[in-house]
C-alpha atoms as a PDB file:
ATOM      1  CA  UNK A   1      -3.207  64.740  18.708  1.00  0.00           C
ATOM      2  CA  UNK A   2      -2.575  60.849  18.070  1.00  0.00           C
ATOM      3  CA  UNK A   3      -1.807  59.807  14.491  1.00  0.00           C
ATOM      4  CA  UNK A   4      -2.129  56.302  13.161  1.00  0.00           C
ATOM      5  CA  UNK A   5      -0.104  54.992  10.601  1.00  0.00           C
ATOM      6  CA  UNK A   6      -1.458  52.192   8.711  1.00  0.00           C
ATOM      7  CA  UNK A   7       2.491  51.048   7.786  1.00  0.00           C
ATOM      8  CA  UNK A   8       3.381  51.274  11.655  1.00  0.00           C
ATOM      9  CA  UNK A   9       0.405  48.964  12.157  1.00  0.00           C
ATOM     10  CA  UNK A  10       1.340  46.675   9.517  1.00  0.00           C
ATOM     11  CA  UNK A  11       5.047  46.563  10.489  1.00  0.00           C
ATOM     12  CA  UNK A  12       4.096  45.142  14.108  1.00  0.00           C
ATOM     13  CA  UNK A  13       1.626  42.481  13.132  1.00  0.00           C
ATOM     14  CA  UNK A  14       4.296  41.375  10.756  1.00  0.00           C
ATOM     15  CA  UNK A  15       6.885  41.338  13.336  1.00  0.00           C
ATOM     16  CA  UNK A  16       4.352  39.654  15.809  1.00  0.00           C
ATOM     17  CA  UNK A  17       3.343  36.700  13.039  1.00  0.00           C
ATOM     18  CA  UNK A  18       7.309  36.353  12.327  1.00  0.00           C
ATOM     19  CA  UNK A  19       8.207  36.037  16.173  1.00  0.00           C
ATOM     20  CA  UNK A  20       4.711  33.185  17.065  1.00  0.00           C
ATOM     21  CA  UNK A  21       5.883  31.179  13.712  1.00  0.00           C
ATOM     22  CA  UNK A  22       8.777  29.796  15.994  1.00  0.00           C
ATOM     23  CA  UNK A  23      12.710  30.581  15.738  1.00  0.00           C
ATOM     24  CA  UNK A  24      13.070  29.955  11.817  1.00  0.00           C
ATOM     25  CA  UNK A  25       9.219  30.351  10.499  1.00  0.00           C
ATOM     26  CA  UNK A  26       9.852  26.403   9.379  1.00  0.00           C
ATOM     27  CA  UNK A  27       6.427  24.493   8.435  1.00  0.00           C
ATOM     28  CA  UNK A  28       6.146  21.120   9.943  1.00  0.00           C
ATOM     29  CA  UNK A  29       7.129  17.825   8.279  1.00  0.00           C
ATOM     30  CA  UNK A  30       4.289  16.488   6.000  1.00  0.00           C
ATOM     31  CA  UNK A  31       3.392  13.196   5.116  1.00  0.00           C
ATOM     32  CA  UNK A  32       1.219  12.763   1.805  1.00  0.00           C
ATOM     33  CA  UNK A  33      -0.239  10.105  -0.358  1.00  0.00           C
ATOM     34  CA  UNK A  34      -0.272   7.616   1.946  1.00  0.00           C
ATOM     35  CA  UNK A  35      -1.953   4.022   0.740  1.00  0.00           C
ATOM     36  CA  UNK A  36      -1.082   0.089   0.943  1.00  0.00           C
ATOM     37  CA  UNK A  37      -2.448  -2.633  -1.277  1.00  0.00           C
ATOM     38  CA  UNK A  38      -5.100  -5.014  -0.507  1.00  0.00           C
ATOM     39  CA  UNK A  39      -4.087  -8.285   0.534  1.00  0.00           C
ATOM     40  CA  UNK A  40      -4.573 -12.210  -0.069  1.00  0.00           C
ATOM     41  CA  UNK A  41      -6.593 -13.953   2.945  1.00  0.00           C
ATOM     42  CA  UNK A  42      -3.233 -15.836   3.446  1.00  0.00           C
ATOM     43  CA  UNK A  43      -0.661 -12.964   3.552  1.00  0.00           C
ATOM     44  CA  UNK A  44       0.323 -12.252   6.952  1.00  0.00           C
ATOM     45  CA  UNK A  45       2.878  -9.159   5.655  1.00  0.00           C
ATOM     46  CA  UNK A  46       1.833  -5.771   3.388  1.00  0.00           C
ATOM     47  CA  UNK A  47       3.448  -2.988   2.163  1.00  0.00           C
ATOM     48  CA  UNK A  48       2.530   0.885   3.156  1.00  0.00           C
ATOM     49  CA  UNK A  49       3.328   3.347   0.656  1.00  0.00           C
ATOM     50  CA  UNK A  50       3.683   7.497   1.178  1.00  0.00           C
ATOM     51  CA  UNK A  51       5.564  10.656   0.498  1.00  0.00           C
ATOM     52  CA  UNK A  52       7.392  12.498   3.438  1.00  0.00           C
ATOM     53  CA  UNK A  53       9.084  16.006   3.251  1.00  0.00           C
ATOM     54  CA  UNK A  54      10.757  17.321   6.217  1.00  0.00           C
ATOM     55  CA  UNK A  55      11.693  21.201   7.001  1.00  0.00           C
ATOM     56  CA  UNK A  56      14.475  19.891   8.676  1.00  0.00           C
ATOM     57  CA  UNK A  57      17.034  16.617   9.100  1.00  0.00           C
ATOM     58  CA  UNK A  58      15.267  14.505  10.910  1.00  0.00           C
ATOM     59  CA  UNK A  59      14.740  10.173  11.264  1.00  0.00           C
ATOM     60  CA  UNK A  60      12.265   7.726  11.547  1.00  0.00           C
ATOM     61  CA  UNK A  61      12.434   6.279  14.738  1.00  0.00           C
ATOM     62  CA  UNK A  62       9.526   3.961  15.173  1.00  0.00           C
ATOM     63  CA  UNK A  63       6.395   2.660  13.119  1.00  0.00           C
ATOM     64  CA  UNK A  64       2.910   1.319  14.758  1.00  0.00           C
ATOM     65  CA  UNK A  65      -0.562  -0.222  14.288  1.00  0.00           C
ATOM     66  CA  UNK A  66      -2.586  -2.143  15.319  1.00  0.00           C
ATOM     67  CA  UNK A  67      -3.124  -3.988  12.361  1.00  0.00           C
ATOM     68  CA  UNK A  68       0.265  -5.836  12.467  1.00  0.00           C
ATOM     69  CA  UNK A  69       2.557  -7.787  15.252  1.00  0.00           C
ATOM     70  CA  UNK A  70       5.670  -5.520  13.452  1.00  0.00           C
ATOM     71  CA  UNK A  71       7.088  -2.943  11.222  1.00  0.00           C
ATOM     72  CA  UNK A  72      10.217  -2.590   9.269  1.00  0.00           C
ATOM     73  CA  UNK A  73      11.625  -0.130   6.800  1.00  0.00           C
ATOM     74  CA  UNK A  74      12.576  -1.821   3.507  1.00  0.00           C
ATOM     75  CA  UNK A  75      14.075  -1.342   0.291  1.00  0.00           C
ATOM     76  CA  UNK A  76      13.632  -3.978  -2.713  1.00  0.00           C
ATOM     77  CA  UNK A  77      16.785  -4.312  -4.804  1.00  0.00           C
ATOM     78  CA  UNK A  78      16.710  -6.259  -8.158  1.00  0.00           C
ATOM     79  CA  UNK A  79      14.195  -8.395 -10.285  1.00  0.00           C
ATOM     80  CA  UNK A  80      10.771  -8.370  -8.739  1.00  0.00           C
ATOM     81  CA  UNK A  81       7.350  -9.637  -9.172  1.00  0.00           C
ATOM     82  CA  UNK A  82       4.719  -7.208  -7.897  1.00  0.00           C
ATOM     83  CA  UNK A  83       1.170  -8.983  -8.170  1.00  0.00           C
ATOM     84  CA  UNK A  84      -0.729  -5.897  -6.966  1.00  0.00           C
ATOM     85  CA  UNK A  85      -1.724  -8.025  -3.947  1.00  0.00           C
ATOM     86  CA  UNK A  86      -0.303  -5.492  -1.240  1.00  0.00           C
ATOM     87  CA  UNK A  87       2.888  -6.587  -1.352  1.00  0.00           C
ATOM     88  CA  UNK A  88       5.699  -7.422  -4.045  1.00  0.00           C
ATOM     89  CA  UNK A  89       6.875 -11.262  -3.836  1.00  0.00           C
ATOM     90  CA  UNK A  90      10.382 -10.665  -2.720  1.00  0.00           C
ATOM     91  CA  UNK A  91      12.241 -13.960  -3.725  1.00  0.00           C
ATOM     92  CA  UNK A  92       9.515 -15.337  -5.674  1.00  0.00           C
ATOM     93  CA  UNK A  93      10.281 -18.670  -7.916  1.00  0.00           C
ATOM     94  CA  UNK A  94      12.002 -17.103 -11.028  1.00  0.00           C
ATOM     95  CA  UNK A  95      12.902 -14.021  -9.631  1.00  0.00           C
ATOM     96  CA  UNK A  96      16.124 -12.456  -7.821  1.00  0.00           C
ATOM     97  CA  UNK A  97      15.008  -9.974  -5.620  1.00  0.00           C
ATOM     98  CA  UNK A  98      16.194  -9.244  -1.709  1.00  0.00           C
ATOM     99  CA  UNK A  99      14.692  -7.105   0.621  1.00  0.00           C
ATOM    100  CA  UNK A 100      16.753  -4.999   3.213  1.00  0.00           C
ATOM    101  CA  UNK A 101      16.308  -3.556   6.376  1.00  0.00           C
ATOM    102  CA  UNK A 102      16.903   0.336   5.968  1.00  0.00           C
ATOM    103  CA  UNK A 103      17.083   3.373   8.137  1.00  0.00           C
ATOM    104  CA  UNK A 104      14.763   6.262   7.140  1.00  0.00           C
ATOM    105  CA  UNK A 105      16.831   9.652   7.254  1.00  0.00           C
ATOM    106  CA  UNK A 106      15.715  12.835   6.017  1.00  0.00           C
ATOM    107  CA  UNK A 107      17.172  15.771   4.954  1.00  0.00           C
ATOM    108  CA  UNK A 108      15.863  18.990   5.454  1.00  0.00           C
ATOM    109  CA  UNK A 109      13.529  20.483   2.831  1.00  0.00           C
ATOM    110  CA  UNK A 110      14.100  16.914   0.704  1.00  0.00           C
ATOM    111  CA  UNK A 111      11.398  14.377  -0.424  1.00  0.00           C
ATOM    112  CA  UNK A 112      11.578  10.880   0.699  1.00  0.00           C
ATOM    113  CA  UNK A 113       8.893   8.385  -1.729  1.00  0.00           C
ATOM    114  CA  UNK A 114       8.310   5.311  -0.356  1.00  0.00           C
ATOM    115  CA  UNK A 115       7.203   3.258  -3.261  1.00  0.00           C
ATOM    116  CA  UNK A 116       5.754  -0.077  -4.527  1.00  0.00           C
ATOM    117  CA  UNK A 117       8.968  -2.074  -6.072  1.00  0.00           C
ATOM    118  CA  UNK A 118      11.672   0.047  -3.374  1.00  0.00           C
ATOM    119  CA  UNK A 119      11.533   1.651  -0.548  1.00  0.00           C
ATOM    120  CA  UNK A 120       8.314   1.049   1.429  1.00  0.00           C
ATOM    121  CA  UNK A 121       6.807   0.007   5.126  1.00  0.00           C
ATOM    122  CA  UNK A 122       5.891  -3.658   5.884  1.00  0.00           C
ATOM    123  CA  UNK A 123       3.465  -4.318   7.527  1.00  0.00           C
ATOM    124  CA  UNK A 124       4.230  -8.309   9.224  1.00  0.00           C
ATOM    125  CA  UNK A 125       1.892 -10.509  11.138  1.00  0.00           C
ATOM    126  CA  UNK A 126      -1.181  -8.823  10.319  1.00  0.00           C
ATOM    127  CA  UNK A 127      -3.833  -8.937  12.172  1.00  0.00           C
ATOM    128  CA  UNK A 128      -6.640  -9.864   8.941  1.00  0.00           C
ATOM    129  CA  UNK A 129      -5.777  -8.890   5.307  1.00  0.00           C
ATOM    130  CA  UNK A 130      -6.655  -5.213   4.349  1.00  0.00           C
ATOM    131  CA  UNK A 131      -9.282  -5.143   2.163  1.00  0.00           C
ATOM    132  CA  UNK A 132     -10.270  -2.413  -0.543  1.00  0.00           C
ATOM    133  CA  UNK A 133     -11.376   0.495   0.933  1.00  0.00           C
ATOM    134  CA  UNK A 134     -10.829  -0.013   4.447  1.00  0.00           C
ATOM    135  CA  UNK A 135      -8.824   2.676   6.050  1.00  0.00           C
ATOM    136  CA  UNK A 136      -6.313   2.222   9.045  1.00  0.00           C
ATOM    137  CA  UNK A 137      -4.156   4.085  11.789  1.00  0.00           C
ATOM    138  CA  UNK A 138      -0.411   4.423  11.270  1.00  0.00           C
ATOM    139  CA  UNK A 139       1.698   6.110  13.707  1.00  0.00           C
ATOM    140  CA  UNK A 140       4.847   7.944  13.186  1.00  0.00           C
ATOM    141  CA  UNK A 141       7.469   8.508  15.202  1.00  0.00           C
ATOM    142  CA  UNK A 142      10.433  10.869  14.138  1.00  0.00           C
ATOM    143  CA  UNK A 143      13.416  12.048  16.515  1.00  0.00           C
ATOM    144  CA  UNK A 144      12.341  16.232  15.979  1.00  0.00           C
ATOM    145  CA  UNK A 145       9.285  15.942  14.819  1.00  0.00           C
ATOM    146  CA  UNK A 146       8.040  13.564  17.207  1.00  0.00           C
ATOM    147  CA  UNK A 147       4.318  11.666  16.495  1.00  0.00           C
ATOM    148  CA  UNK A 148       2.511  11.609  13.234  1.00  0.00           C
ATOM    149  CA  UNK A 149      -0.564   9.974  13.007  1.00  0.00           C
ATOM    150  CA  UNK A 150      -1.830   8.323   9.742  1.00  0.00           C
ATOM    151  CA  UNK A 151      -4.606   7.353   7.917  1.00  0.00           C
ATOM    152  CA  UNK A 152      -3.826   4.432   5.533  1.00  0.00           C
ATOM    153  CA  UNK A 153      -6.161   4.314   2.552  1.00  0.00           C
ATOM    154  CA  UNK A 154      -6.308   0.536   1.440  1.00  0.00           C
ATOM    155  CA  UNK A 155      -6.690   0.553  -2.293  1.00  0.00           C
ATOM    156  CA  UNK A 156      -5.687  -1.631  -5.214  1.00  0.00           C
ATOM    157  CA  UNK A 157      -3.898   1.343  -7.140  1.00  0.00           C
ATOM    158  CA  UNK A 158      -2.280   4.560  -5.954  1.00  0.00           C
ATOM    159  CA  UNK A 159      -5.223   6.383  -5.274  1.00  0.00           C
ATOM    160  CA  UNK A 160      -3.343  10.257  -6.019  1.00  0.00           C
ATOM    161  CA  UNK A 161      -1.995   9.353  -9.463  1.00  0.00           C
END
């Protein structure tokens, strides 16, 4: 006579969903609100804004797209004029501001903002100005978590809040 157990059942496809989730059952990194600014016809530079949380420590390695010759992680430190115009005019007459090259480190289970006024991707040499509502490819690259592909939402305000 066989007897099934509905608990014995249940016990091994837990076991078997705990053992395919990987060695820890860690989700993968996830990148959120991601947006830049439209720009002037004459900017050649723009900011990319987004949220990043990682499972685990982990580093920003390299940026692409092929809307711009370059990328850079910045931060903005001080007084600062930010016209709205995709970018914030670092240095602008009257104002004290510098902008510094920055390594992008994360900690595991931590939330990394990268925001208009600190610490944001530029965007240099670009191709043609982003205009409202176009959208645009991004990638990623992070030391564990390898390639992350974007979508870049160009809008004049934080479109999420």
């Amino acid at each position: 006579m066989v007897v099934k157990s509905r608990t014995g059942t249940f016990a091994l496809v837990a076991a078997l969903l705990v053992a395919c989730a990987g060695p820890s059952g860690v989700d993968e990194l996830k990148v959120s609100n991601v947006w830049a600014r439209p720009t002037p016809a004459q900017s050649d530079v723009a900011a990319v804004y987004m949220s990043i949380v990682s499972p685990v420590a982990d580093e920003l390695v390299e940026v692409s797209t092929d809307r711009a010759e370059s990328t850079s992680l910045h931060v903005t430190s001080g007084a600062k004029v930010d016209d709205g115009a995709g970018h914030e005019n670092h240095g602008a007459a009257g104002t004290e501001s510098t902008m510094e090259a920055v390594d992008l480190v994360l900690e595991p289970n931590s939330r990394v903002d990268l925001v208009p006024g600190g610490r944001h991707l530029m965007l240099e040499g670009l191709v043609e100005p982003l205009v409202e509502g176009d959208t645009f490819e991004l990638i990623l690259t992070f030391l564990e978590a390898g390639e992350v592909r974007l979508v870049v939402e160009v809008a004049t305000n934080d479109p999420n809040g």
